[in-house]
C-alpha atoms as a PDB file:
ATOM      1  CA  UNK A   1      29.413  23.827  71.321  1.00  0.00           C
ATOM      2  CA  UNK A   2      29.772  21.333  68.895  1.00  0.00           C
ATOM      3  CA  UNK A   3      33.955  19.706  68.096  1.00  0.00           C
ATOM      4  CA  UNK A   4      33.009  21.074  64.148  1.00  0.00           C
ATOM      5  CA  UNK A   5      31.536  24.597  65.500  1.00  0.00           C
ATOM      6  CA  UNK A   6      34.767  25.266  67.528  1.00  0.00           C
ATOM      7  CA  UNK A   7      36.929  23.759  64.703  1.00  0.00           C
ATOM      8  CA  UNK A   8      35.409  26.774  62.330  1.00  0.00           C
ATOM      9  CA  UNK A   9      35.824  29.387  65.305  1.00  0.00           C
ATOM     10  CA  UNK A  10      39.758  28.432  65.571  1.00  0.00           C
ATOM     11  CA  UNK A  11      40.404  29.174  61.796  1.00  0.00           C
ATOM     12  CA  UNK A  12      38.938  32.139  61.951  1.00  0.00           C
ATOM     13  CA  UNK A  13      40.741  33.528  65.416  1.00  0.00           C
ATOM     14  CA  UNK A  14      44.179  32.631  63.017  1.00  0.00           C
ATOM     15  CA  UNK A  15      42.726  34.201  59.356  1.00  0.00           C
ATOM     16  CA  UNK A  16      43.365  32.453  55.887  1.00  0.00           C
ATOM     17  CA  UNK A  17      46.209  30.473  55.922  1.00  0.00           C
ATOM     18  CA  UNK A  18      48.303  31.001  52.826  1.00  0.00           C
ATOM     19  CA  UNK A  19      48.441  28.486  50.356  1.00  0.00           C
ATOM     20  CA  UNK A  20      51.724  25.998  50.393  1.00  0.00           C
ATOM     21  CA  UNK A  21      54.462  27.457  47.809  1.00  0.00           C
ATOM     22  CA  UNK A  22      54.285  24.657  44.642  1.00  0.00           C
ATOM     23  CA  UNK A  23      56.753  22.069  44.440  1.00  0.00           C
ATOM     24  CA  UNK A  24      59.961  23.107  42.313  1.00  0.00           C
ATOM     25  CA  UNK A  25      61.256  20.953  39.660  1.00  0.00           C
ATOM     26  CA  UNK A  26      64.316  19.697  41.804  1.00  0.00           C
ATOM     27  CA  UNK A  27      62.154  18.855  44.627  1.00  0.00           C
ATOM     28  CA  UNK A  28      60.106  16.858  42.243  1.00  0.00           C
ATOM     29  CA  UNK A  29      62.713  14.803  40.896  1.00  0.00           C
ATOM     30  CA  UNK A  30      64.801  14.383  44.056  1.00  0.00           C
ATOM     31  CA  UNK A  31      61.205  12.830  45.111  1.00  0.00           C
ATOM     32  CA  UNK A  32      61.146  10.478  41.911  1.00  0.00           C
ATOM     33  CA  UNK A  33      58.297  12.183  40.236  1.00  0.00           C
ATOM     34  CA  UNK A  34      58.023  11.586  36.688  1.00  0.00           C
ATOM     35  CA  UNK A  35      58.280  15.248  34.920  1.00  0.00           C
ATOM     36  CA  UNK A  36      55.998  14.536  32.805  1.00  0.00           C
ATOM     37  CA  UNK A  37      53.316  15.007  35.754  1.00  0.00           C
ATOM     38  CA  UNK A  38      54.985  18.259  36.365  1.00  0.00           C
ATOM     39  CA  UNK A  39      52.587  21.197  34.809  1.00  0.00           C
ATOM     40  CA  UNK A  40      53.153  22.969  32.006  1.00  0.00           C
ATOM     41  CA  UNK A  41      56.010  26.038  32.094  1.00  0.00           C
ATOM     42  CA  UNK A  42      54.539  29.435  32.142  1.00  0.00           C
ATOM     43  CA  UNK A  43      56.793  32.634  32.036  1.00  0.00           C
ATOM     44  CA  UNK A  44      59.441  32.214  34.777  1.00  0.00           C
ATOM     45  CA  UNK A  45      60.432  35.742  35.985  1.00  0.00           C
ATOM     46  CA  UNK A  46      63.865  34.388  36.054  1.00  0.00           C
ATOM     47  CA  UNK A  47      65.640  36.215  33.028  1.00  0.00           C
ATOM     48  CA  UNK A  48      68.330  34.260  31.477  1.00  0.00           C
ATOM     49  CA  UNK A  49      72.252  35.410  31.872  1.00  0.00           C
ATOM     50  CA  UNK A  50      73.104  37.830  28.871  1.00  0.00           C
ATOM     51  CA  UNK A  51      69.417  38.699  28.679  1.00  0.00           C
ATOM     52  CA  UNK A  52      68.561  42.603  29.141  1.00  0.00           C
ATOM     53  CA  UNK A  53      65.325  43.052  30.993  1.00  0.00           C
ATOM     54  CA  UNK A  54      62.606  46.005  30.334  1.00  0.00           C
ATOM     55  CA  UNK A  55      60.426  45.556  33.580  1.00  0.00           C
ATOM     56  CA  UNK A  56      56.796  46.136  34.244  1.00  0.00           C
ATOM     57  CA  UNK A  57      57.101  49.495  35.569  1.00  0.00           C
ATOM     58  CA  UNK A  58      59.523  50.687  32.676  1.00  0.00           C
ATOM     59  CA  UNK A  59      58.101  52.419  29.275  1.00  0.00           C
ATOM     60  CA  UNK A  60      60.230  53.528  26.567  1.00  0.00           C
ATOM     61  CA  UNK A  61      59.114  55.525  23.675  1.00  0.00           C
ATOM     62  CA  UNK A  62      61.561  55.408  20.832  1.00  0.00           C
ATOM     63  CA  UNK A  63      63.830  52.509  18.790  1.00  0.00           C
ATOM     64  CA  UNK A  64      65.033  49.789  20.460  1.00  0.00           C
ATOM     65  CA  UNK A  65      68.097  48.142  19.283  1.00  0.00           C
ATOM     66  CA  UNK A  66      70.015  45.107  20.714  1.00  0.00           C
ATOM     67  CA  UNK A  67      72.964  42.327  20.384  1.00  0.00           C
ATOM     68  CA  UNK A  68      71.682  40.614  23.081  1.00  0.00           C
ATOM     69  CA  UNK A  69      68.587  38.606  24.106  1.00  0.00           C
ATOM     70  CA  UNK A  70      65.787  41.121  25.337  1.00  0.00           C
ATOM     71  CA  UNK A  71      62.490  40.505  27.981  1.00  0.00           C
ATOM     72  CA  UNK A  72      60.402  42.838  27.908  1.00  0.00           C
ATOM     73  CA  UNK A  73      57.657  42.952  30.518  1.00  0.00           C
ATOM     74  CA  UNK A  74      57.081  47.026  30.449  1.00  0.00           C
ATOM     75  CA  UNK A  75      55.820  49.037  27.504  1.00  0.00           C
ATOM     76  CA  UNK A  76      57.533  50.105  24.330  1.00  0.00           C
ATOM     77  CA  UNK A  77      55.837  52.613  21.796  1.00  0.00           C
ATOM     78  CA  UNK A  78      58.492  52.364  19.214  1.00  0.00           C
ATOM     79  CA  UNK A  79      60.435  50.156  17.324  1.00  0.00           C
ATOM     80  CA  UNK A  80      62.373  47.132  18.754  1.00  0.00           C
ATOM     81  CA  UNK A  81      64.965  45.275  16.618  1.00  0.00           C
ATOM     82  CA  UNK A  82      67.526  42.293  17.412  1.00  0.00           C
ATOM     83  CA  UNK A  83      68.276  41.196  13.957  1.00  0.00           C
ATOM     84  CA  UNK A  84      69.957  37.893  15.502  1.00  0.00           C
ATOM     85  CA  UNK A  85      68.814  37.707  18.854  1.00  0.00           C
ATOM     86  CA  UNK A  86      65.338  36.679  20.659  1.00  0.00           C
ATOM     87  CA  UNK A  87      62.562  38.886  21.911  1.00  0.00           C
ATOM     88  CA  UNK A  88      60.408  37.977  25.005  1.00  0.00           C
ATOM     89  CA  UNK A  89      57.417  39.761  25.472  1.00  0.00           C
ATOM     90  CA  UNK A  90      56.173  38.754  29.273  1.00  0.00           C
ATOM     91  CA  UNK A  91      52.819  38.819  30.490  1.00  0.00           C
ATOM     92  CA  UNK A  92      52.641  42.123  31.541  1.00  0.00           C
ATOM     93  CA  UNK A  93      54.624  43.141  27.648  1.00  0.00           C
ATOM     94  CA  UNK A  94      52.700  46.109  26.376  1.00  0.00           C
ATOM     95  CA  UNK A  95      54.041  47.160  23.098  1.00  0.00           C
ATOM     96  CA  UNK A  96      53.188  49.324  20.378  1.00  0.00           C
ATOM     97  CA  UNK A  97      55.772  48.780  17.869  1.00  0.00           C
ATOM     98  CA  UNK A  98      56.785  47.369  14.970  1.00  0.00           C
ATOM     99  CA  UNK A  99      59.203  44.095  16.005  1.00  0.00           C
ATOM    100  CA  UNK A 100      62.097  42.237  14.202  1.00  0.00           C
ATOM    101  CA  UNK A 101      64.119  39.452  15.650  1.00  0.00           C
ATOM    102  CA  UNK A 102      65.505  35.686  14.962  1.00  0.00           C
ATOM    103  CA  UNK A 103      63.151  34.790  17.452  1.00  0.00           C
ATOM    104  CA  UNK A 104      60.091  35.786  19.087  1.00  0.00           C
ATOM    105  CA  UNK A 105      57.570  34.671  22.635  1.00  0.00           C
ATOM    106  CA  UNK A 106      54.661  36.743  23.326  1.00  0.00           C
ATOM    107  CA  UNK A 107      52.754  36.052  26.400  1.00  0.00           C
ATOM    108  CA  UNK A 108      51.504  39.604  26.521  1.00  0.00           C
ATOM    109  CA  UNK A 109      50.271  42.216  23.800  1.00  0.00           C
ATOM    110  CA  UNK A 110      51.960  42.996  20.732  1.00  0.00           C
ATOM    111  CA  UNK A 111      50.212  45.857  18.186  1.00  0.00           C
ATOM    112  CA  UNK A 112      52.335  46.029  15.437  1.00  0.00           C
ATOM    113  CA  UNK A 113      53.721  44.440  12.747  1.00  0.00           C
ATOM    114  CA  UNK A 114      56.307  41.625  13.491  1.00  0.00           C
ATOM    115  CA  UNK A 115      58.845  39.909  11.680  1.00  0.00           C
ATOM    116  CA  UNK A 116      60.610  36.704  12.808  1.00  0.00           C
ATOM    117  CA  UNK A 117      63.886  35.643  11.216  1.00  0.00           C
ATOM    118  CA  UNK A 118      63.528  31.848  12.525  1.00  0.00           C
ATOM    119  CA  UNK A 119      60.359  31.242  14.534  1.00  0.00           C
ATOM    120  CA  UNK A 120      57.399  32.967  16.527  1.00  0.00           C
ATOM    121  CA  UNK A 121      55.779  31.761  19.803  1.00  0.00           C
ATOM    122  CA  UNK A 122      52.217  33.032  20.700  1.00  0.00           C
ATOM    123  CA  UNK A 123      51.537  31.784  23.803  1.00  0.00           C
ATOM    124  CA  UNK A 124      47.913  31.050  24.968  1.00  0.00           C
ATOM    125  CA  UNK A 125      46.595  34.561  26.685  1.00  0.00           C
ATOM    126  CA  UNK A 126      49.084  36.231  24.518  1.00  0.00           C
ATOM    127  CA  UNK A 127      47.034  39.583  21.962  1.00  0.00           C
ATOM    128  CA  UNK A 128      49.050  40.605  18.716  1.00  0.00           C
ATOM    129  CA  UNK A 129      47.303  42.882  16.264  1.00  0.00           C
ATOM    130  CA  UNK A 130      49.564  43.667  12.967  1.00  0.00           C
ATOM    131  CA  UNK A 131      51.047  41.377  10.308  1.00  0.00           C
ATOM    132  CA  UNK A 132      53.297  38.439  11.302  1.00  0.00           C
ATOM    133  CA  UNK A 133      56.166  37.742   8.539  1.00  0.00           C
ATOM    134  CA  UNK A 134      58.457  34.463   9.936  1.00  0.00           C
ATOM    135  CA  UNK A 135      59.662  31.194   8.453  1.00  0.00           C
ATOM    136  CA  UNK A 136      57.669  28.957  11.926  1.00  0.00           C
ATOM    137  CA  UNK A 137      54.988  29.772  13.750  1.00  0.00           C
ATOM    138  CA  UNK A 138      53.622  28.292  16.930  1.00  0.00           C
ATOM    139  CA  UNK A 139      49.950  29.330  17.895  1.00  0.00           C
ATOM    140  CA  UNK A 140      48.598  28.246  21.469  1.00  0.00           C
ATOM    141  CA  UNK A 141      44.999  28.180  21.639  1.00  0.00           C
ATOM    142  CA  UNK A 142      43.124  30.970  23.368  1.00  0.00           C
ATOM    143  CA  UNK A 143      45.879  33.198  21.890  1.00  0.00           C
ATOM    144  CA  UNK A 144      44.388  36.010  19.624  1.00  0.00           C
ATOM    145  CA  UNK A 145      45.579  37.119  16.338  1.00  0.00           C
ATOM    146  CA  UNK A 146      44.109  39.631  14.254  1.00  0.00           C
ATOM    147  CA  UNK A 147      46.671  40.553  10.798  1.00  0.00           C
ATOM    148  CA  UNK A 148      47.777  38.861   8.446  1.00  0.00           C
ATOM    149  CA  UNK A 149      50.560  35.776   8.329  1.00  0.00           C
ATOM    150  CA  UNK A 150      53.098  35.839   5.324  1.00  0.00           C
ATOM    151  CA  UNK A 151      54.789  32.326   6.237  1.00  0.00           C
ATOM    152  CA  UNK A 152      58.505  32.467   4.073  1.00  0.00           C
ATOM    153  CA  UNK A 153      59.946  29.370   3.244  1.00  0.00           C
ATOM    154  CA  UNK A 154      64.149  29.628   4.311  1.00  0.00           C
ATOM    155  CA  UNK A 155      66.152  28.997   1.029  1.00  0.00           C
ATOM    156  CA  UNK A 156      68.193  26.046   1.362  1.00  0.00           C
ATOM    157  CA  UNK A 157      71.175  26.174   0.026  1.00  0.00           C
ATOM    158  CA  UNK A 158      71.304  23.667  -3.602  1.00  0.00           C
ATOM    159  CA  UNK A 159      74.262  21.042  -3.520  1.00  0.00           C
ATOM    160  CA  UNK A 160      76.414  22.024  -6.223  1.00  0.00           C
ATOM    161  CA  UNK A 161      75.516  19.753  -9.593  1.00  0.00           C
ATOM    162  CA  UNK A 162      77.845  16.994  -9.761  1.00  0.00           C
ATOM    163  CA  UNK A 163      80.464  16.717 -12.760  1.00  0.00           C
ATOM    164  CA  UNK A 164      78.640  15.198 -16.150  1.00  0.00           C
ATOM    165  CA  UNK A 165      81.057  12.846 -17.510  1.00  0.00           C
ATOM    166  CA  UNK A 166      81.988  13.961 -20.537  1.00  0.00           C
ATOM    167  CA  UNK A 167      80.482  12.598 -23.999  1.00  0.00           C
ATOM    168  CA  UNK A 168      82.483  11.617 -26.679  1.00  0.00           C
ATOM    169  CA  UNK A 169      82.492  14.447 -29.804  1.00  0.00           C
ATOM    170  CA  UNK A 170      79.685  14.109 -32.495  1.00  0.00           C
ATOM    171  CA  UNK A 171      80.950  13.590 -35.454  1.00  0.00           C
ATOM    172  CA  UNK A 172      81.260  15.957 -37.975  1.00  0.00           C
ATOM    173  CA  UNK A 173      78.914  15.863 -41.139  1.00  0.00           C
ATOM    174  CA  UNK A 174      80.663  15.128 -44.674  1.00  0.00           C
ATOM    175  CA  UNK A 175      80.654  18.473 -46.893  1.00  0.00           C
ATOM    176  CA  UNK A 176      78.023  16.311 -49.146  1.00  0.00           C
ATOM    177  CA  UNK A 177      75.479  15.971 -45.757  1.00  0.00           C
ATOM    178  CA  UNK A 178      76.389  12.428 -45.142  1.00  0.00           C
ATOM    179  CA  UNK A 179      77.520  12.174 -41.442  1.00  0.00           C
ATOM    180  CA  UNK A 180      81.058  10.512 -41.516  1.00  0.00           C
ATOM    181  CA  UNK A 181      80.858   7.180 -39.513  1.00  0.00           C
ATOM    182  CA  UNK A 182      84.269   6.290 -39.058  1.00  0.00           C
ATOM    183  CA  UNK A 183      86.999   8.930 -39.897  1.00  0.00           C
ATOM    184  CA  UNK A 184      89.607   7.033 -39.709  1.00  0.00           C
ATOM    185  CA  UNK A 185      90.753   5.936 -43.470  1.00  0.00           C
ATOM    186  CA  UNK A 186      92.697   2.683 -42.590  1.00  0.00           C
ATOM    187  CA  UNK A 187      89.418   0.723 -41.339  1.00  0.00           C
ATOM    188  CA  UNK A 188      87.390   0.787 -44.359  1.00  0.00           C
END
Protein backbone atom coordinates (compact mmCIF):
# COMPACT_ATOMS: atom_id res chain seq x y z
CA UNK A 1 0.00 0.00 0.00
CA UNK A 2 1.16 3.07 -1.20
CA UNK A 3 2.10 6.34 1.83
CA UNK A 4 -0.82 8.43 -0.50
CA UNK A 5 -3.33 5.25 -0.57
CA UNK A 6 -3.17 4.93 3.28
CA UNK A 7 -3.15 8.77 3.66
CA UNK A 8 -6.83 8.69 1.81
CA UNK A 9 -7.89 5.51 3.96
CA UNK A 10 -7.07 7.55 7.36
CA UNK A 11 -9.42 10.51 6.39
CA UNK A 12 -11.96 8.50 5.70
CA UNK A 13 -11.76 6.08 9.06
CA UNK A 14 -12.14 9.95 10.86
CA UNK A 15 -15.10 11.49 8.24
CA UNK A 16 -15.08 15.21 6.96
CA UNK A 17 -13.40 17.34 9.12
CA UNK A 18 -15.32 20.54 9.68
CA UNK A 19 -14.15 23.55 8.27
CA UNK A 20 -12.04 26.09 10.73
CA UNK A 21 -14.59 28.82 12.25
CA UNK A 22 -13.46 32.34 10.19
CA UNK A 23 -11.33 34.72 11.81
CA UNK A 24 -13.32 37.49 13.88
CA UNK A 25 -12.60 41.04 13.46
CA UNK A 26 -10.66 41.33 16.87
CA UNK A 27 -8.58 38.44 16.07
CA UNK A 28 -7.75 40.13 12.86
CA UNK A 29 -6.60 43.25 14.19
CA UNK A 30 -4.92 41.95 17.36
CA UNK A 31 -2.92 40.04 14.39
CA UNK A 32 -2.21 43.46 12.50
CA UNK A 33 -4.36 42.73 9.56
CA UNK A 34 -5.37 45.61 7.64
CA UNK A 35 -9.45 45.64 7.73
CA UNK A 36 -9.64 46.49 4.66
CA UNK A 37 -8.66 42.73 3.70
CA UNK A 38 -11.38 41.73 6.01
CA UNK A 39 -14.61 40.62 3.73
CA UNK A 40 -17.45 42.36 3.30
CA UNK A 41 -20.28 42.41 6.40
CA UNK A 42 -23.25 40.30 5.73
CA UNK A 43 -26.26 40.17 8.23
CA UNK A 44 -24.78 39.45 11.70
CA UNK A 45 -27.46 37.55 13.73
CA UNK A 46 -26.35 39.68 16.54
CA UNK A 47 -29.39 42.15 17.08
CA UNK A 48 -28.43 45.43 18.41
CA UNK A 49 -29.44 46.52 22.24
CA UNK A 50 -32.97 48.30 22.09
CA UNK A 51 -33.68 46.34 18.91
CA UNK A 52 -36.95 44.00 19.06
CA UNK A 53 -36.41 40.83 17.11
CA UNK A 54 -39.24 38.86 14.96
CA UNK A 55 -37.32 35.47 14.40
CA UNK A 56 -37.41 32.99 11.60
CA UNK A 57 -39.85 30.74 13.05
CA UNK A 58 -42.29 33.67 14.11
CA UNK A 59 -45.28 34.96 11.66
CA UNK A 60 -47.55 37.64 12.53
CA UNK A 61 -50.57 38.56 10.62
CA UNK A 62 -51.81 42.00 11.50
CA UNK A 63 -50.20 45.84 12.07
CA UNK A 64 -47.07 46.21 13.39
CA UNK A 65 -46.23 49.25 15.27
CA UNK A 66 -42.96 50.26 17.05
CA UNK A 67 -40.72 53.05 19.00
CA UNK A 68 -37.95 51.02 18.76
CA UNK A 69 -35.57 49.56 16.14
CA UNK A 70 -37.18 46.25 14.67
CA UNK A 71 -35.33 42.87 12.84
CA UNK A 72 -37.37 40.99 11.38
CA UNK A 73 -36.22 37.60 10.15
CA UNK A 74 -39.88 35.73 10.33
CA UNK A 75 -42.93 36.62 8.28
CA UNK A 76 -45.35 39.49 8.56
CA UNK A 77 -48.65 39.65 6.40
CA UNK A 78 -49.66 43.03 7.54
CA UNK A 79 -48.59 46.32 8.02
CA UNK A 80 -45.33 47.35 9.82
CA UNK A 81 -44.70 51.00 10.83
CA UNK A 82 -41.78 52.80 12.90
CA UNK A 83 -42.34 56.30 11.83
CA UNK A 84 -38.77 57.22 13.41
CA UNK A 85 -37.08 54.14 13.86
CA UNK A 86 -35.23 51.49 11.42
CA UNK A 87 -36.55 48.30 9.92
CA UNK A 88 -34.29 45.22 9.24
CA UNK A 89 -35.56 42.72 7.13
CA UNK A 90 -32.94 39.56 7.55
CA UNK A 91 -32.33 36.99 5.15
CA UNK A 92 -34.82 34.75 6.04
CA UNK A 93 -37.53 38.32 6.24
CA UNK A 94 -40.67 37.21 4.51
CA UNK A 95 -43.11 39.98 4.43
CA UNK A 96 -46.21 40.83 2.86
CA UNK A 97 -46.93 44.24 3.92
CA UNK A 98 -46.98 47.55 3.28
CA UNK A 99 -43.68 49.22 5.28
CA UNK A 100 -42.92 52.75 6.70
CA UNK A 101 -39.87 53.70 8.62
CA UNK A 102 -36.84 56.42 8.87
CA UNK A 103 -34.85 53.72 7.74
CA UNK A 104 -34.91 50.58 5.95
CA UNK A 105 -32.25 47.06 5.11
CA UNK A 106 -33.68 44.30 3.23
CA UNK A 107 -31.64 41.27 2.79
CA UNK A 108 -34.72 39.15 2.37
CA UNK A 109 -38.21 39.64 0.55
CA UNK A 110 -40.33 42.52 0.81
CA UNK A 111 -43.94 42.53 -1.34
CA UNK A 112 -45.39 45.61 -0.66
CA UNK A 113 -45.20 49.02 -0.92
CA UNK A 114 -42.45 50.80 1.18
CA UNK A 115 -41.81 54.12 2.31
CA UNK A 116 -38.51 55.37 3.79
CA UNK A 117 -38.39 58.60 5.78
CA UNK A 118 -34.39 58.94 5.37
CA UNK A 119 -32.84 56.11 3.37
CA UNK A 120 -33.39 52.44 1.95
CA UNK A 121 -30.80 49.60 1.77
CA UNK A 122 -31.41 46.69 -0.74
CA UNK A 123 -28.90 44.45 -0.19
CA UNK A 124 -27.58 42.11 -2.99
CA UNK A 125 -29.93 38.72 -2.76
CA UNK A 126 -32.48 40.93 -1.24
CA UNK A 127 -36.53 40.60 -3.58
CA UNK A 128 -38.95 43.68 -3.06
CA UNK A 129 -42.00 43.85 -5.28
CA UNK A 130 -44.24 47.18 -4.61
CA UNK A 131 -43.41 50.89 -4.89
CA UNK A 132 -40.43 52.37 -3.00
CA UNK A 133 -41.14 56.17 -1.82
CA UNK A 134 -37.67 57.50 0.23
CA UNK A 135 -35.44 60.55 0.05
CA UNK A 136 -31.82 57.79 -0.56
CA UNK A 137 -31.65 54.76 -1.96
CA UNK A 138 -28.87 52.22 -2.02
CA UNK A 139 -29.23 49.30 -4.63
CA UNK A 140 -26.63 46.30 -4.43
CA UNK A 141 -26.35 44.49 -7.53
CA UNK A 142 -28.02 41.12 -7.92
CA UNK A 143 -30.78 42.68 -5.76
CA UNK A 144 -34.24 42.61 -7.57
CA UNK A 145 -36.73 45.30 -7.78
CA UNK A 146 -39.84 45.21 -9.55
CA UNK A 147 -42.28 48.76 -8.67
CA UNK A 148 -41.84 51.81 -9.04
CA UNK A 149 -39.24 54.47 -7.19
CA UNK A 150 -40.72 58.00 -6.28
CA UNK A 151 -37.23 59.51 -5.01
CA UNK A 152 -38.46 62.91 -2.68
CA UNK A 153 -36.10 65.49 -2.33
CA UNK A 154 -36.03 66.55 1.88
CA UNK A 155 -36.99 70.32 2.08
CA UNK A 156 -34.27 72.22 3.50
CA UNK A 157 -35.09 74.63 5.55
CA UNK A 158 -34.44 78.54 3.61
CA UNK A 159 -32.17 80.94 5.78
CA UNK A 160 -34.33 83.68 6.65
CA UNK A 161 -33.73 86.81 3.97
CA UNK A 162 -31.42 89.16 5.45
CA UNK A 163 -32.60 92.86 6.38
CA UNK A 164 -32.65 95.26 3.00
CA UNK A 165 -31.23 98.42 4.11
CA UNK A 166 -33.60 100.78 3.78
CA UNK A 167 -33.83 103.32 0.68
CA UNK A 168 -34.21 106.76 1.08
CA UNK A 169 -38.12 108.07 0.21
CA UNK A 170 -38.89 108.97 -3.51
CA UNK A 171 -39.77 112.10 -3.80
CA UNK A 172 -43.02 113.26 -4.22
CA UNK A 173 -44.23 114.65 -7.70
CA UNK A 174 -45.19 118.54 -7.86
CA UNK A 175 -49.17 118.92 -8.26
CA UNK A 176 -48.11 120.31 -11.95
CA UNK A 177 -46.22 116.59 -12.75
CA UNK A 178 -42.80 117.97 -12.30
CA UNK A 179 -41.00 115.72 -9.72
CA UNK A 180 -39.68 118.13 -6.94
CA UNK A 181 -35.80 117.81 -6.81
CA UNK A 182 -34.94 119.44 -3.77
CA UNK A 183 -37.79 120.32 -1.28
CA UNK A 184 -36.11 122.18 0.76
CA UNK A 185 -36.82 126.11 -0.09
CA UNK A 186 -33.59 127.66 1.43
CA UNK A 187 -31.15 125.92 -1.24
CA UNK A 188 -32.45 127.29 -4.35
Amino acid sequence: MSMWKRRKEEEEDFGPRPAPAPPTTADLTKEGIPMSTIPGRSFDTEVPRGTALIGKSVVIKGEVLSREDVTVDGEVDGTISLQEHRLTVGPNGKLQANVKAREIVVFGTIHGNVEAGDRIDIRKDAKLVGDIRTSRIVIEDGAFIKGNIDIVKTEVPKPPAAPRPSAPPAAAPAASGVPIVNADPGKR
